[in-house]
Protein backbone atom coordinates (compact mmCIF):
# COMPACT_ATOMS: atom_id res chain seq x y z
CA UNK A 1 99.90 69.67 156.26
CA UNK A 2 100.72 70.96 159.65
CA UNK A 3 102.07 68.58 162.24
CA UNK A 4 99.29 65.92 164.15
CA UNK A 5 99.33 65.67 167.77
CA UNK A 6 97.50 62.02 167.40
CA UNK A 7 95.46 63.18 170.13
CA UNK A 8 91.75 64.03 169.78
CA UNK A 9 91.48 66.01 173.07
CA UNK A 10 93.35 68.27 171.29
CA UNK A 11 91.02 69.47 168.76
CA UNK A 12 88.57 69.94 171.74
CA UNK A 13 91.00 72.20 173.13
CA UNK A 14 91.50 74.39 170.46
CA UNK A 15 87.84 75.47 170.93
CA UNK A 16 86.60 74.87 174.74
CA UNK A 17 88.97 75.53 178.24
CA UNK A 18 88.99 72.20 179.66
CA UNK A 19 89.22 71.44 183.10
CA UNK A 20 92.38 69.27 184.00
CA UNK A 21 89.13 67.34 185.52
CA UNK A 22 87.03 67.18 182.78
CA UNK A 23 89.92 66.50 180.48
CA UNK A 24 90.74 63.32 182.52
CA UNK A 25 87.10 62.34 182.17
CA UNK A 26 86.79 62.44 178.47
CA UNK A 27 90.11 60.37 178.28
CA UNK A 28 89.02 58.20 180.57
CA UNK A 29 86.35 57.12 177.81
CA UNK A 30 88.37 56.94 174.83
CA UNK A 31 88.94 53.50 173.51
CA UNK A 32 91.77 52.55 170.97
CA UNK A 33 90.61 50.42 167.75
CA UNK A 34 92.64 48.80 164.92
CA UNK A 35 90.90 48.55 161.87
CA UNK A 36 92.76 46.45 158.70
CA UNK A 37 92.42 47.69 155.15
CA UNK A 38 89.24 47.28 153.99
CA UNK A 39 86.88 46.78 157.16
CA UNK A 40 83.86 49.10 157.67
CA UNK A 41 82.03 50.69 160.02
CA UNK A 42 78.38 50.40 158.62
CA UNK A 43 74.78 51.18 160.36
CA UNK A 44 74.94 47.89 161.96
CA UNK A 45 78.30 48.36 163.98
CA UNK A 46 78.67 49.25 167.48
CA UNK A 47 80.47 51.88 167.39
CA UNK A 48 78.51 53.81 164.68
CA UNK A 49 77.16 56.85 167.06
CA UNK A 50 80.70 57.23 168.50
CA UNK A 51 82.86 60.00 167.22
CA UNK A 52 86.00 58.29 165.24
CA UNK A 53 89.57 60.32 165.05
CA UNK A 54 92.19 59.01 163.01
CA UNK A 55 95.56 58.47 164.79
CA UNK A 56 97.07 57.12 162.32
CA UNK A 57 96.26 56.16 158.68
CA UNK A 58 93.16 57.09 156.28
CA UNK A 59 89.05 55.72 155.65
CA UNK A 60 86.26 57.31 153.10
CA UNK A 61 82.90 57.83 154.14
CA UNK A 62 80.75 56.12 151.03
CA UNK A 63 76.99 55.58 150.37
CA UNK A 64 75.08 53.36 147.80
CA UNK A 65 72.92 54.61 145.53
CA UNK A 66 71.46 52.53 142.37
CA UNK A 67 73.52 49.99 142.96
CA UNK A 68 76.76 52.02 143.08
CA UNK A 69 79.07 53.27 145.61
CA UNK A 70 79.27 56.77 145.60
CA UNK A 71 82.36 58.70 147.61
CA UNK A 72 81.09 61.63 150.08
CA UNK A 73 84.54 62.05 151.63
CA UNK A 74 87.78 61.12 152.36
CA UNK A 75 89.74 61.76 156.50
CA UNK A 76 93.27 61.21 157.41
CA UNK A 77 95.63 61.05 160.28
CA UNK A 78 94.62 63.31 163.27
CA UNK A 79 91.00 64.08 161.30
CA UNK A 80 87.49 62.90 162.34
CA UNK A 81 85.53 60.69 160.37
CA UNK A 82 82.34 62.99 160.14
CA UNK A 83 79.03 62.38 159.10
CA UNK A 84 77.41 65.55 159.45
CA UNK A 85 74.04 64.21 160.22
CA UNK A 86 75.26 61.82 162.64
CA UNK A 87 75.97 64.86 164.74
CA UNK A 88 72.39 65.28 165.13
CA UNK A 89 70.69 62.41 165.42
CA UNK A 90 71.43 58.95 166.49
CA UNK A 91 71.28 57.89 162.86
CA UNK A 92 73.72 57.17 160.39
CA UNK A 93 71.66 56.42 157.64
CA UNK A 94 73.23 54.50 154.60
CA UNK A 95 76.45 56.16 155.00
CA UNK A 96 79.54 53.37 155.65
CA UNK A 97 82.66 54.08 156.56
CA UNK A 98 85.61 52.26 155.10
CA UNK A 99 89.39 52.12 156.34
CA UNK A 100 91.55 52.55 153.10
CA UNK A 101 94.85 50.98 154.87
CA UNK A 102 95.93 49.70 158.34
CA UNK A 103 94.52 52.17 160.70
CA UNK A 104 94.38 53.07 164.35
CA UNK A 105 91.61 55.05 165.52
CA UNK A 106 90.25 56.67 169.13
CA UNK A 107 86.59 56.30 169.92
CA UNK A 108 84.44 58.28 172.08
CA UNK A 109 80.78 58.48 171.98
CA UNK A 110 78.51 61.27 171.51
CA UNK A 111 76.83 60.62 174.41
CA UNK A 112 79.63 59.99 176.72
CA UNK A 113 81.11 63.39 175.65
CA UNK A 114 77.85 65.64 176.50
CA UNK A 115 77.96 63.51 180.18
CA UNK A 116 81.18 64.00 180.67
CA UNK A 117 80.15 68.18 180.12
CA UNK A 118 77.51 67.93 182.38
CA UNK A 119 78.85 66.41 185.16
CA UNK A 120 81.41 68.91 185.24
CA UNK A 121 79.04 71.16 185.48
CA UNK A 122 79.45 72.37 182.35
CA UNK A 123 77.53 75.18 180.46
CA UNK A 124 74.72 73.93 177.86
CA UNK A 125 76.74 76.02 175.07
CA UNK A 126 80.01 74.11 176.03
CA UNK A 127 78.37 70.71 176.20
CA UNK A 128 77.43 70.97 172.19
CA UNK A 129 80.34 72.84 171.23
CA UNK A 130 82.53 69.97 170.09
CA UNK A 131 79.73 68.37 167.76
CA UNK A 132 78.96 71.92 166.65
CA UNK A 133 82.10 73.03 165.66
CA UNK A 134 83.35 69.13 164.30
CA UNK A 135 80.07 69.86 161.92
CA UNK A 136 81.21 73.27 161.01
CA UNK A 137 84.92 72.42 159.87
CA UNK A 138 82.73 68.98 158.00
CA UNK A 139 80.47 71.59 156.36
CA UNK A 140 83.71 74.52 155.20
CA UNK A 141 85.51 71.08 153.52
CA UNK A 142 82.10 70.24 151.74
CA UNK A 143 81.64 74.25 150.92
CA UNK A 144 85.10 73.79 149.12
CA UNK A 145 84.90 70.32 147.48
CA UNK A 146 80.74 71.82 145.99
CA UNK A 147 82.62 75.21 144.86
CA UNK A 148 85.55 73.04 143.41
CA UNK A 149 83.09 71.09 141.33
CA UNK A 150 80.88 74.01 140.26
CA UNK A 151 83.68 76.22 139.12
CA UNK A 152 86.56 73.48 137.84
CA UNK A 153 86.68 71.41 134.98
CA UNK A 154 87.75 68.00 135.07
CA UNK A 155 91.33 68.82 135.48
CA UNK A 156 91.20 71.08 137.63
CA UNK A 157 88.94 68.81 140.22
CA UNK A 158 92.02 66.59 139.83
CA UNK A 159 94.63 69.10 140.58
CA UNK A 160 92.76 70.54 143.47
CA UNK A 161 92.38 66.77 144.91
CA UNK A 162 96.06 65.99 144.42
CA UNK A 163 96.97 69.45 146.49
CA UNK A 164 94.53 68.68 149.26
CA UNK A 165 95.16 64.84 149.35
CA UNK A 166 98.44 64.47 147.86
CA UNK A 167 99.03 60.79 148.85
CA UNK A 168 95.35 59.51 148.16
CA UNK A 169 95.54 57.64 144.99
CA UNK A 170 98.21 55.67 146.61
CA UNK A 171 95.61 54.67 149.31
CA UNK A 172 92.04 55.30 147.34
CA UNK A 173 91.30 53.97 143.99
CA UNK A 174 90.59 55.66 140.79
CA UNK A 175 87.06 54.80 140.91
CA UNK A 176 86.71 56.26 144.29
CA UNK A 177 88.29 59.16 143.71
CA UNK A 178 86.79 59.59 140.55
CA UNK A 179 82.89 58.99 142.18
CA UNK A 180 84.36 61.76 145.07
CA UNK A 181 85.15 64.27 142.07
CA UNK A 182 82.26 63.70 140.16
CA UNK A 183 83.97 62.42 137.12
CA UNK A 184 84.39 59.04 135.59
CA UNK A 185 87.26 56.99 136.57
CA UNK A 186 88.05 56.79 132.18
CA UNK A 187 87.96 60.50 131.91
CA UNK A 188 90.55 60.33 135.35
CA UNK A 189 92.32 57.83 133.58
CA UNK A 190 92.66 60.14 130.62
CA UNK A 191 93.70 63.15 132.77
CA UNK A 192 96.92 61.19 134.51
CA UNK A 193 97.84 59.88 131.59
CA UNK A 194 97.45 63.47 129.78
CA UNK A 195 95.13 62.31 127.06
CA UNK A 196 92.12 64.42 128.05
CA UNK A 197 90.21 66.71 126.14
CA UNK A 198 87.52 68.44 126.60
């Protein structure tokens, strides 16, 4: 895992020339949350259509389906929290987002970012670049976690999730994780303890 700048300008800059001006505008509507372990972020909060980045610490994105809560994904420090189709729309649907330890987050909301563009005069291409390309880095981890559970047994969904997360089942539990690998949390049980068959 490569080094994180904490910073969520940055990830903006890797794909769009920013203006010292227009940088200093987009800062300038960043707000700093806390979140304690366990809070969420459902439909109903306030911040919902803003875009979340992880400074430090780790949340899943979960939604409820017969009466269960089913794991769509996990983010960690300097990631967004991304709900695809919250990129598009105003909505957020059923999906909640929950913070899996102490965590400090930046906010900045959709909207606020594509005024921010267009006041500086902006081109319409670089004023829905950022959602655009936070969707397309949300849509090549889902492209690896569907090929991961098409192609991989049980096992192997757990070894690819300890390389790519290697601290989450010290933040996650082994129902979640199990519900995000599509297993049950007895056969993960099984696997860690090396008493899986198939």
């Amino acid at each position: 895992m490569t080094s994180a700048p904490h910073d969520p300008i940055s990830h903006i800059r890797s794909h769009i020339s920013l203006s010292p001006e227009l940088e200093q505008s987009l800062r300038d509507q960043m707000t700093e949350c806390h979140f304690k372990r366990g809070e969420r972020i459902t439909a109903m909060s306030e911040i919902r259509n803003h875009a979340i980045y992880i400074k430090r610490g780790s949340a899943r994105v979960f939604y409820i389906s017969g009466g269960k809560e089913h794991t769509y994904s996990f983010a960690f420090s300097d990631q967004f929290v991304t709900i695809a189709h919250r990129l598009l729309s105003d909505s957020t649907g059923n999906m909640t987002i929950e913070f899996l330890e102490s965590t400090d987050v930046i906010v900045i909301s959709h909207k606020s970012t594509r005024e921010a563009f267009m006041n500086a005069n902006a081109s319409m291409a670089e004023v829905y670049l950022f959602p655009l390309t936070a969707m397309l880095e949300h849509s090549h981890a889902l492209e690896e976690r569907i090929m991961v559970l098409q192609t991989s047994d049980a096992p192997g969904r757990y070894r690819w999730v300890q390389q790519k997360y290697p601290h989450l089942l010290e933040r996650a539990t082994v129902t979640q994780v199990a519900s995000f690998l599509g297993v049950t949390k007895e056969t993960l049980y099984r696997i860690r303890s090396g008493k899986y068959k198939n």
